[in-house]
Protein backbone atom coordinates (compact mmCIF):
# COMPACT_ATOMS: atom_id res chain seq x y z
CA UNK A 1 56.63 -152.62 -64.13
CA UNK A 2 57.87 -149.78 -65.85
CA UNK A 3 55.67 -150.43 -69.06
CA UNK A 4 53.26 -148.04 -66.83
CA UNK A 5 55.90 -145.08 -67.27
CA UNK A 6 56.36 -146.06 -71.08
CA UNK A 7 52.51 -146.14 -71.74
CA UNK A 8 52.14 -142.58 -69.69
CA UNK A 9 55.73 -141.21 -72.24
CA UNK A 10 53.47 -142.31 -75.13
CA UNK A 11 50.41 -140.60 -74.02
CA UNK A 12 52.23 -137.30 -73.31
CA UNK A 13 54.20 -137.89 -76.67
CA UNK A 14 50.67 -138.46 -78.93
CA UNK A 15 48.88 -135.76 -77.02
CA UNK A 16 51.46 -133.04 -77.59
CA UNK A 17 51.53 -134.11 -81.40
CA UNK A 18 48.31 -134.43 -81.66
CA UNK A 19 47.75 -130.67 -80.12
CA UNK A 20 50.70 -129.62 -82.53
CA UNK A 21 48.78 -130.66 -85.69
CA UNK A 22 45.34 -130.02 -84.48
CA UNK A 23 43.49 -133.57 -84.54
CA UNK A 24 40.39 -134.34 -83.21
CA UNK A 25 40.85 -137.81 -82.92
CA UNK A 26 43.06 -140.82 -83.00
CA UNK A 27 42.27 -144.46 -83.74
CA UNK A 28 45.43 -146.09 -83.13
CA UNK A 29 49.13 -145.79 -81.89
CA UNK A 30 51.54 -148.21 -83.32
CA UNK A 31 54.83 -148.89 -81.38
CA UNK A 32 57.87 -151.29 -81.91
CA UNK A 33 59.25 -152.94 -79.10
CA UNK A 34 62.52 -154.86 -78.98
CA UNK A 35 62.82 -158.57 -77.89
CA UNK A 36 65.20 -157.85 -75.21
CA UNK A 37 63.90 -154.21 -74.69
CA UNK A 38 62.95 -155.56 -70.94
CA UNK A 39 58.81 -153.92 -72.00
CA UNK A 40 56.56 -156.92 -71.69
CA UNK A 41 54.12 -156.20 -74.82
CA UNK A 42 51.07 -157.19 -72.74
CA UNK A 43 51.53 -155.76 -69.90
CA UNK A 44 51.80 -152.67 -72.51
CA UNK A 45 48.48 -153.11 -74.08
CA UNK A 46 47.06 -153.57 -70.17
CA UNK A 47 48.72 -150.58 -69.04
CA UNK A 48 47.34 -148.31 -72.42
CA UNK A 49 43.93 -149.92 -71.86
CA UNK A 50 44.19 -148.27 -68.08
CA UNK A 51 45.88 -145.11 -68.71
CA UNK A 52 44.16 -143.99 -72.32
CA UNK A 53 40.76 -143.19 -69.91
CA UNK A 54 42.54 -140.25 -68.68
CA UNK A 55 42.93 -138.57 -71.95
CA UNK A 56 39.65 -136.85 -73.39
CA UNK A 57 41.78 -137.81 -77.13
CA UNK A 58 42.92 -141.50 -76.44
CA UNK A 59 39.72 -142.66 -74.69
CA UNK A 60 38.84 -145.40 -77.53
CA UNK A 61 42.56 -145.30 -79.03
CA UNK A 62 43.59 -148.85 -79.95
CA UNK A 63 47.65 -149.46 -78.73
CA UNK A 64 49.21 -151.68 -81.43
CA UNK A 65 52.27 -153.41 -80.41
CA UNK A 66 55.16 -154.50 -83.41
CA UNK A 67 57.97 -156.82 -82.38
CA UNK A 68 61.69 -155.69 -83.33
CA UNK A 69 64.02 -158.86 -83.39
CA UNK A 70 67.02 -158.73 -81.34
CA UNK A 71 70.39 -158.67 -83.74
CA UNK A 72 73.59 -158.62 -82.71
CA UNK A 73 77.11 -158.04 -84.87
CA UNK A 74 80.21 -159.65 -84.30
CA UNK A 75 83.33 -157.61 -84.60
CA UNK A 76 85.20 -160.90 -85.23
CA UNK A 77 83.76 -162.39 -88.33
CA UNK A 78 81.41 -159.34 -89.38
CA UNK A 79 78.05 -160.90 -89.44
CA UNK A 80 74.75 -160.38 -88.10
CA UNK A 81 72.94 -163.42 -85.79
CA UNK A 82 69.48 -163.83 -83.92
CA UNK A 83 70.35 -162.24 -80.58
CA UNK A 84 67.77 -164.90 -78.88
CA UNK A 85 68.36 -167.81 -80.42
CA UNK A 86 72.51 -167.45 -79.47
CA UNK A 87 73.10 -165.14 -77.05
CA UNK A 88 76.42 -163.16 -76.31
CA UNK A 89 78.71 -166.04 -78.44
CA UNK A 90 78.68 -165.40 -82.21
CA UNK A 91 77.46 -169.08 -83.56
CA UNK A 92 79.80 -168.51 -86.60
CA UNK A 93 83.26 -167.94 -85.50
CA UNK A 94 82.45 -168.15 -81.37
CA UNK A 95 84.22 -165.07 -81.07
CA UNK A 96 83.08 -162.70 -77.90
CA UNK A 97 83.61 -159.57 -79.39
CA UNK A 98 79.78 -158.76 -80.39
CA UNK A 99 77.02 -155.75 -79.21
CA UNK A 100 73.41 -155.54 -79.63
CA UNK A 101 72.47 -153.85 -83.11
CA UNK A 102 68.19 -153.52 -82.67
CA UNK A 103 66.07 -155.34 -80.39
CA UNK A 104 66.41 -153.22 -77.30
CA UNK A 105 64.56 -150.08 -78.15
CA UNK A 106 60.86 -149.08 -78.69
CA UNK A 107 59.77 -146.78 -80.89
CA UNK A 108 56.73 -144.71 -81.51
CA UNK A 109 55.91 -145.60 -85.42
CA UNK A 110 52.77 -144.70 -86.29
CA UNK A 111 50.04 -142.28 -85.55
CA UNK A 112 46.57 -143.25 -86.93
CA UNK A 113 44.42 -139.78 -86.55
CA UNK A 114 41.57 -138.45 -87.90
């Protein structure tokens, strides 16, 4: 359950912006969240519908969540595969050698203020 502490980051995060550039309002916060990024998107959107009633400035602030695929590069044969569909193995050569390349962060993307 740590998609409670992520929801309360991004509330800190878009209240100190939002200070920083003087807004009155905000209508929505977009975020990306990786496949395998361990944040369950709903339990996300729960958590923001909880939490935002604490801020005064994200009271009716709609939490928008984007998917990021999960890619991951093989150092054998150089290419890229879905990280989901084939896990740790490369599908191409079946060489080991490979490491995530996106799908395990979440980023803040966009800021919809008024």
């Amino acid at each position: 359950m740590h998609e409670l502490g992520t929801v309360i980051y991004i509330i800190e995060t878009v209240e100190k912006l939002a200070a920083e550039n003087k807004l009155s309002a905000v209508n929505s916060v977009t975020v990306q969240v990786g496949e395998v990024s361990s944040i369950i998107p709903d339990y996300l959107v729960d958590f923001w519908k909880y939490a935002r009633r604490r801020s005064d400035l994200l009271k009716e602030t709609e939490l928008k969540v984007e998917p990021i695929k999960a890619v991951t590069f093989c150092e054998d044969c150089m290419k890229t595969y879905p990280t989901l569909k084939y896990g740790k193995e490369c599908p191409y050569c079946h060489g080991p050698n490979t490491f995530l390349v996106t799908g395990n962060e979440y980023i803040i993307k966009e800021i919809e203020a008024m």
